[in-house]
Protein backbone atom coordinates (compact mmCIF):
# COMPACT_ATOMS: atom_id res chain seq x y z
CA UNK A 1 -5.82 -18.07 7.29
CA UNK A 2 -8.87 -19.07 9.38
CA UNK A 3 -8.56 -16.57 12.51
CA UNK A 4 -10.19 -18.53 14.48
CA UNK A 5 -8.15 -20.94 14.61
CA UNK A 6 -4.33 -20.63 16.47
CA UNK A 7 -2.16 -22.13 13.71
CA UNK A 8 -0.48 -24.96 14.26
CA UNK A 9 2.74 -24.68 15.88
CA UNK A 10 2.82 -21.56 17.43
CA UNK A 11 4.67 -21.97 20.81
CA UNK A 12 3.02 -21.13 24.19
CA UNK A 13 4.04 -18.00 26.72
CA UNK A 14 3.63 -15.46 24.37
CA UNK A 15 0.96 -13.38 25.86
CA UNK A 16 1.43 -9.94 27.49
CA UNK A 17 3.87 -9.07 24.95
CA UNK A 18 1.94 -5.80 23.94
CA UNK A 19 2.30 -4.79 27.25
CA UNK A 20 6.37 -5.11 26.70
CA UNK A 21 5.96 -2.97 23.61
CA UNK A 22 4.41 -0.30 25.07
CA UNK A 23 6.27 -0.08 28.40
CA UNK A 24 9.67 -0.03 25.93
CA UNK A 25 9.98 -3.72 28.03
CA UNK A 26 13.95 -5.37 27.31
CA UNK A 27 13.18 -8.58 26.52
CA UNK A 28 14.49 -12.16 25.07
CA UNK A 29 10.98 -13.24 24.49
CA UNK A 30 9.39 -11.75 21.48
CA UNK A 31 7.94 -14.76 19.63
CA UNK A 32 9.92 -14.23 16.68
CA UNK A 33 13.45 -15.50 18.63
CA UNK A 34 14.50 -12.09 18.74
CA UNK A 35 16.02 -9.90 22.30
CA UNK A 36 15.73 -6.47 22.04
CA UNK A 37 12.53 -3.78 23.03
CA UNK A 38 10.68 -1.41 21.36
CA UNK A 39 10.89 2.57 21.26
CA UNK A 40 9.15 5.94 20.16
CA UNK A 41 12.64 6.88 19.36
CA UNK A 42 11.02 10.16 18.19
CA UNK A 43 8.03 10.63 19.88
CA UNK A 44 5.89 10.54 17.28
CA UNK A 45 4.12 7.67 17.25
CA UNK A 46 6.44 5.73 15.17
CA UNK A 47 8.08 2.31 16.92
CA UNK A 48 11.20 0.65 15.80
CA UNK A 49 12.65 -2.01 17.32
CA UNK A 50 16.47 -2.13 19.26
CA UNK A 51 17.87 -5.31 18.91
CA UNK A 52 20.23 -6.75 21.48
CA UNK A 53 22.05 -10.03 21.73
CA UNK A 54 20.09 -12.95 22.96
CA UNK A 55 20.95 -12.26 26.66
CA UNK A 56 20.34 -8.86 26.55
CA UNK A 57 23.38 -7.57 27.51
CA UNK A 58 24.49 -5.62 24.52
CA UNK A 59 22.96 -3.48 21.78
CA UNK A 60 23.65 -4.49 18.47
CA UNK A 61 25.55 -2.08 16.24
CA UNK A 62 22.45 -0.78 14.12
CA UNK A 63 20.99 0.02 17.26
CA UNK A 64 23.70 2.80 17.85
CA UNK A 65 21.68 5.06 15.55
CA UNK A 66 17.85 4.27 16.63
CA UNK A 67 16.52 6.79 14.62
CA UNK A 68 17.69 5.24 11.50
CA UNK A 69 16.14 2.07 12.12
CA UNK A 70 13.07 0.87 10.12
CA UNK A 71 9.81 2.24 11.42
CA UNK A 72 7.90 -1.40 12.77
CA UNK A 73 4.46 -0.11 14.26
CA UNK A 74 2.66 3.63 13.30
CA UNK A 75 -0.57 5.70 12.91
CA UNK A 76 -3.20 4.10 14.74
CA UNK A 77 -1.37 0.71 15.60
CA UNK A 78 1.33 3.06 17.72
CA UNK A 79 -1.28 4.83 19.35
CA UNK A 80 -3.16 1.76 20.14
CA UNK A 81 -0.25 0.65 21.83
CA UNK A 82 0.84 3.46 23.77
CA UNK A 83 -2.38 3.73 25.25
CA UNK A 84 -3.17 0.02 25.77
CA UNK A 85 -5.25 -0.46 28.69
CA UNK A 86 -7.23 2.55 28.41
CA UNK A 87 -11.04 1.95 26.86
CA UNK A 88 -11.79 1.98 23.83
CA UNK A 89 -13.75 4.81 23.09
CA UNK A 90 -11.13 7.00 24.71
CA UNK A 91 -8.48 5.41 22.38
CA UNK A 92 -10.57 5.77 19.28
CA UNK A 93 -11.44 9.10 19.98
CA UNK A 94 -8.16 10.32 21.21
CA UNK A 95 -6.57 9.07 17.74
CA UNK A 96 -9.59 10.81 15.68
CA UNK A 97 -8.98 13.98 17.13
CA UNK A 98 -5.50 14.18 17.37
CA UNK A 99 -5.31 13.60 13.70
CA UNK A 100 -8.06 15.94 13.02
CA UNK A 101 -6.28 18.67 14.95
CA UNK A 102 -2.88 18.34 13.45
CA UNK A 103 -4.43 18.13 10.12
CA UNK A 104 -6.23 22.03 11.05
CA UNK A 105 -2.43 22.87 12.53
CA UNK A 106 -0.99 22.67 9.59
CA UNK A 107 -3.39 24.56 6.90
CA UNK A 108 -3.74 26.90 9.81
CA UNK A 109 -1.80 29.42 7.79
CA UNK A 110 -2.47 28.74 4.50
CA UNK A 111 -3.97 31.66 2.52
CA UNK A 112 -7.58 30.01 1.21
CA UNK A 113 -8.11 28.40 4.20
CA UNK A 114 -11.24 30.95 4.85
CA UNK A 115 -12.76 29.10 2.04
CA UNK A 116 -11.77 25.69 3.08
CA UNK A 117 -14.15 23.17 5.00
CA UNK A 118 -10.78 21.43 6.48
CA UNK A 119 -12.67 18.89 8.39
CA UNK A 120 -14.42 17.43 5.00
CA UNK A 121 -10.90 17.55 3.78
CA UNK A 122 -9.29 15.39 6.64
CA UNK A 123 -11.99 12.90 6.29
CA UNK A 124 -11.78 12.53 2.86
CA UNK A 125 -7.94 10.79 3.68
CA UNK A 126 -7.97 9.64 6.29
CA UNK A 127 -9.05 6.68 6.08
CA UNK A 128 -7.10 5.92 3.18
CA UNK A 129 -3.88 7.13 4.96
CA UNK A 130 -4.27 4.94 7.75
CA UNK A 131 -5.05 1.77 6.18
CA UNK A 132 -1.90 2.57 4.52
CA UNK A 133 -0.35 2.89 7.76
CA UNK A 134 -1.73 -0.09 8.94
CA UNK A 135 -0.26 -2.31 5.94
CA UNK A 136 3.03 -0.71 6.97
CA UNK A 137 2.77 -2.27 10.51
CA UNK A 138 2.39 -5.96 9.57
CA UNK A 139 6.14 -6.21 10.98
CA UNK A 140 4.46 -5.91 14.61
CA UNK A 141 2.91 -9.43 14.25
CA UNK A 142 5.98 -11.39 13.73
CA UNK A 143 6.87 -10.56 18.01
CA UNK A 144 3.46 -10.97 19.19
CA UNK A 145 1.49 -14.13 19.73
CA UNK A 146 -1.23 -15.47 17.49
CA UNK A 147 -4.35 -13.96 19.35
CA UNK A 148 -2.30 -10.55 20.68
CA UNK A 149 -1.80 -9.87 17.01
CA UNK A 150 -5.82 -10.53 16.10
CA UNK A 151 -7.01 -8.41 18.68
CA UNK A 152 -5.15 -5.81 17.38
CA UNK A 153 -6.41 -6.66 13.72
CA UNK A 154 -9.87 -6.30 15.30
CA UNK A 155 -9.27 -2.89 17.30
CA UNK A 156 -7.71 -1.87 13.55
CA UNK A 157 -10.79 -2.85 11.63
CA UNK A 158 -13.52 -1.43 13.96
CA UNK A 159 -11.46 2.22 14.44
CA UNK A 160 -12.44 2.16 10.91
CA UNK A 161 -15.32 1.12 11.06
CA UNK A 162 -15.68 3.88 13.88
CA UNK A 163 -14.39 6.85 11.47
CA UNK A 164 -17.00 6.59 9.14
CA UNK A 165 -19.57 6.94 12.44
CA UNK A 166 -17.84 10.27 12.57
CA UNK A 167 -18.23 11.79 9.05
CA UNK A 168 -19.58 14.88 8.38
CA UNK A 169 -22.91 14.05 6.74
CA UNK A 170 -21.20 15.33 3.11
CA UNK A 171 -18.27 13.53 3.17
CA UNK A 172 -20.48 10.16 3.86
CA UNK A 173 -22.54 11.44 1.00
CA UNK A 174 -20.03 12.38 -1.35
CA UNK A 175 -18.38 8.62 -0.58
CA UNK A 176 -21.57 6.96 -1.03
CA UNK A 177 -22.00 8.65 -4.62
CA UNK A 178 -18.11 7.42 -5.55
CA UNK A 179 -19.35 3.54 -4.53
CA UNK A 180 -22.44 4.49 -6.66
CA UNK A 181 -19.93 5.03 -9.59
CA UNK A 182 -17.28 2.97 -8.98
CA UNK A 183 -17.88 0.63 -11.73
CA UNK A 184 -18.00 3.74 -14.58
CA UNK A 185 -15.49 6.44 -13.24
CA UNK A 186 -14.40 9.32 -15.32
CA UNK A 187 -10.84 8.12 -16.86
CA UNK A 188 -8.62 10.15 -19.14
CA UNK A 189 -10.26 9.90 -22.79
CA UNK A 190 -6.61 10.02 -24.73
CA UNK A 191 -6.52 6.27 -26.32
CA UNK A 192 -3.22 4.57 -25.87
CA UNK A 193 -1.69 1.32 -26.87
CA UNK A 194 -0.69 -1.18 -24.63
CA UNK A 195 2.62 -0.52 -25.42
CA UNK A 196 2.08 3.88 -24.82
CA UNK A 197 0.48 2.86 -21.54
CA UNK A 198 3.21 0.94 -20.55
CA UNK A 199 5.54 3.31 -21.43
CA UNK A 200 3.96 5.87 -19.57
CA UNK A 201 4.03 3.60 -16.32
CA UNK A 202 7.49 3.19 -16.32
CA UNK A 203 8.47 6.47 -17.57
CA UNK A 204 6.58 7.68 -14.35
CA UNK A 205 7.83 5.46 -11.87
CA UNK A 206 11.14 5.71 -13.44
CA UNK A 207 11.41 9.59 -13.08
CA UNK A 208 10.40 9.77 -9.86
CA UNK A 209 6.67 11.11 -10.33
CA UNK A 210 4.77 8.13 -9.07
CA UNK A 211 5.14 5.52 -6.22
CA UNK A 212 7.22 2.55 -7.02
CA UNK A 213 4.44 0.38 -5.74
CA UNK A 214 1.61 1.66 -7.62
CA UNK A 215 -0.07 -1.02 -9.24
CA UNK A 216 -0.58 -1.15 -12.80
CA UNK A 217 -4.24 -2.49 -12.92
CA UNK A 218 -4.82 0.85 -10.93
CA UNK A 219 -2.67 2.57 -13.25
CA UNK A 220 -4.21 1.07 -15.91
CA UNK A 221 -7.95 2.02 -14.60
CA UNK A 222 -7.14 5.50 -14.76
CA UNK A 223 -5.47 5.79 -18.21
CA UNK A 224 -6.84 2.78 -20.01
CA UNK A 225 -10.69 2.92 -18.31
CA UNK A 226 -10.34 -0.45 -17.32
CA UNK A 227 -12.24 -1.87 -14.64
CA UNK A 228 -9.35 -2.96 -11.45
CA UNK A 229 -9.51 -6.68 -10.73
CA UNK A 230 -11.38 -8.08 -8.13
CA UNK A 231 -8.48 -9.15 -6.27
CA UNK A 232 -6.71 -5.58 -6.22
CA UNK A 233 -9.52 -3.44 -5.26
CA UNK A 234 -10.70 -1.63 -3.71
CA UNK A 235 -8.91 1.26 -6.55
CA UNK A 236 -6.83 3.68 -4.38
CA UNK A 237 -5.77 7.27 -6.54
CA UNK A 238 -2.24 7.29 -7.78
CA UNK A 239 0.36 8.84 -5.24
CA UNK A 240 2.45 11.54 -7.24
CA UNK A 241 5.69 12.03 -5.68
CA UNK A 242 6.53 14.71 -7.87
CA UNK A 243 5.90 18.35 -7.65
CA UNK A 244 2.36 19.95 -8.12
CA UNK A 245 3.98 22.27 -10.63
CA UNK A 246 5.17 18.70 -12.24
CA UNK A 247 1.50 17.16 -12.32
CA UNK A 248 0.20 20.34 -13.94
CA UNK A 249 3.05 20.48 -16.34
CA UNK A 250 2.22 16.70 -17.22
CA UNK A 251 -1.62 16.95 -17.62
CA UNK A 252 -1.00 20.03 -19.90
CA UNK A 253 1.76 18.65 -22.06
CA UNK A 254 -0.20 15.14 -22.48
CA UNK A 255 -3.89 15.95 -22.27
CA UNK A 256 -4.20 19.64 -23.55
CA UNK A 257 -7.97 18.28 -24.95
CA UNK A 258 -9.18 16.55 -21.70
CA UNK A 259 -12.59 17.52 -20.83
CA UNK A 260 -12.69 18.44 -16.90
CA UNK A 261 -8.88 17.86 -16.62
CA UNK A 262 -7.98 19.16 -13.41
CA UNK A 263 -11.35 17.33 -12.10
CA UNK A 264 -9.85 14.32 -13.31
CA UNK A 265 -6.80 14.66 -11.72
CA UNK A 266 -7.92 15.48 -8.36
CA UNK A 267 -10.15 12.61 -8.55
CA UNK A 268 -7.48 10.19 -9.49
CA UNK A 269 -4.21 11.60 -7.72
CA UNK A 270 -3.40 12.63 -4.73
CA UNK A 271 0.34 13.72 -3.11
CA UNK A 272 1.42 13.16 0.38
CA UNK A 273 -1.55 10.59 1.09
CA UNK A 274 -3.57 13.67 1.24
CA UNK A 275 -6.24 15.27 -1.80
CA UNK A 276 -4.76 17.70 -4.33
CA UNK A 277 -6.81 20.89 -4.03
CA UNK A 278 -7.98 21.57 -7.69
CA UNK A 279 -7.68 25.23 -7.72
CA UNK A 280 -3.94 25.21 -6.88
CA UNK A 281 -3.23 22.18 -9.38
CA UNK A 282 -5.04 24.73 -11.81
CA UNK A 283 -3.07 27.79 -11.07
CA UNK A 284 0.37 25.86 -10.47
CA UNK A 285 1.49 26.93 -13.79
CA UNK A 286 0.66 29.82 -16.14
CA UNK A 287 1.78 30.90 -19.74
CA UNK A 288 4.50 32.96 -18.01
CA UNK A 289 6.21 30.51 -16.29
CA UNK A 290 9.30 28.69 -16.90
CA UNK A 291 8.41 24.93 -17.53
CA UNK A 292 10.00 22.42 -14.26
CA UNK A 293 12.96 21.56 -14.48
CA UNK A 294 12.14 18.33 -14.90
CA UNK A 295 10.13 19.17 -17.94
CA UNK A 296 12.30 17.37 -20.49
CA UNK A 297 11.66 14.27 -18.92
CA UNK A 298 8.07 14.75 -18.90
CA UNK A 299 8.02 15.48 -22.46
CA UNK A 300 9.76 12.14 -23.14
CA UNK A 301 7.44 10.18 -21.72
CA UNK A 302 5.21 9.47 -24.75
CA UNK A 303 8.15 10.47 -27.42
């Protein structure tokens, strides 16, 4: 779509509509037809939207429960919003840091964290995490009007942008040397068939160990060394919604022989949205343990 351009057919008196989002407005107006307003039902920078009856008079029944609802506008977008009006620097900023400092709240106690650079860390996400967020917020665009919805696109796009200003000089190296070798990564060396690799994929997804909405060209990149195509890059590592005791367990049972394994799998998977550190993917198992529970499973993935 040429954004430019208003498309054709949107109606008129649909500006100031952010503003009813982040005042929690009650409104009939949203341009999608729909009465209701929007709320941090939580407080944490998650919106969902409380539908009423046209007139506004009465909640519908979903709306009983708001914190059961489905999550419409978070990360940056929700922040955006809740602070609309304010410049931008102090928006971009305020996000940055606030997701910089919860990131160092929560490692605060863990036990390597003496050895840790957790501000290299956060960057290395970030990014990723919110862009994710960001696809999770298209819902927002359906209430707003044409150019509301673009200028939000545009605050989007230059926070990013705006984060990579920010980088600690090695993170922006280290990221420069992955575009350098983004057309050659290391991939697992153990050949497959098409039909092992496909097996694999929905042995994985099936069980629980990796999104449902990985894609398999990505998939594919990492265990087949193929390059991703054009039109689904930029290659994003594989979320593993599994444990980390799983991941080791499955690296161990199905590449014994890989060169640099736990390298590899760092590089390629991450949990949470957030990097796998490579010393506790290492040490997640040992010959005394009891294999996962979910180890028979694993085991049948390439039977």
């Amino acid at each position: 779509m040429d954004r430019d351009k208003k498309p054709e057919g949107e109606p008129e008196g649909f500006e100031g509509l952010v503003e009813r989002v982040s005042s929690g407005t009650l409104t009939p107006a949203w341009k999608n037809g729909k009465a209701g307003h929007f709320k941090d039902v939580e407080n944490d920078y998650r919106y969902r939207f409380l539908e009423t009856d046209l007139h506004c008079m009465a909640y519908k029944e979903e709306a009983e429960q708001p914190h059961k609802l489905p999550v419409i506008i978070c990360g940056f977008c929700a922040y955006l919003i809740k602070n609309w009006g304010k410049d931008t620097s102090t928006i971009y900023n305020g996000y940055l840091d606030m997701r910089l400092g919860e990131y160092r709240e929560q490692h605060l106690n863990d036990t390597d964290v003496p050895f840790r650079n957790l501000e290299k860390e956060f960057y290395s996400y970030h990014r990723t995490e919110e862009e994710e967020l960001f696809n999770k917020s298209q819902g927002l665009f359906e209430y707003l009007s044409y150019n509301e919805g673009d200028r939000i696109r545009s605050y989007a796009a230059n926070y990013f942008r705006y984060v990579e200003t920010r980088m600690p000089d090695k993170v922006k190296n280290a990221g420069e040397a992955q575009k350098q070798e983004a057309n050659h990564p290391p991939c697992f060396s153990r050949n497959f068939t098409a039909t092992q690799t496909e097996q694999l994929f929905s042995g994985l997804k099936e069980g629980g160990f990796i999104s449902t909405g990985t894609p398999y060209s990505h998939f594919y990149h990492v265990f087949g060394g193929t390059p991703v195509p054009e039109d689904e890059k930029p290659f994003r590592p594989l979320q593993w919604t599994g444990t980390v005791k799983e991941l080791h367990y499955f690296i161990s049972r199905h590449f014994p022989r890989e060169t640099n394994q736990w390298l590899k799998t760092v590089h390629y998977f991450t949990k949470d949205n957030k990097p796998i550190n490579k010393k506790s993917l290492g040490t997640a198992m040992d010959k005394y343990d009891n294999p996962p529970e979910s180890s028979a499973a694993i085991d049948r993935l390439l039977s």
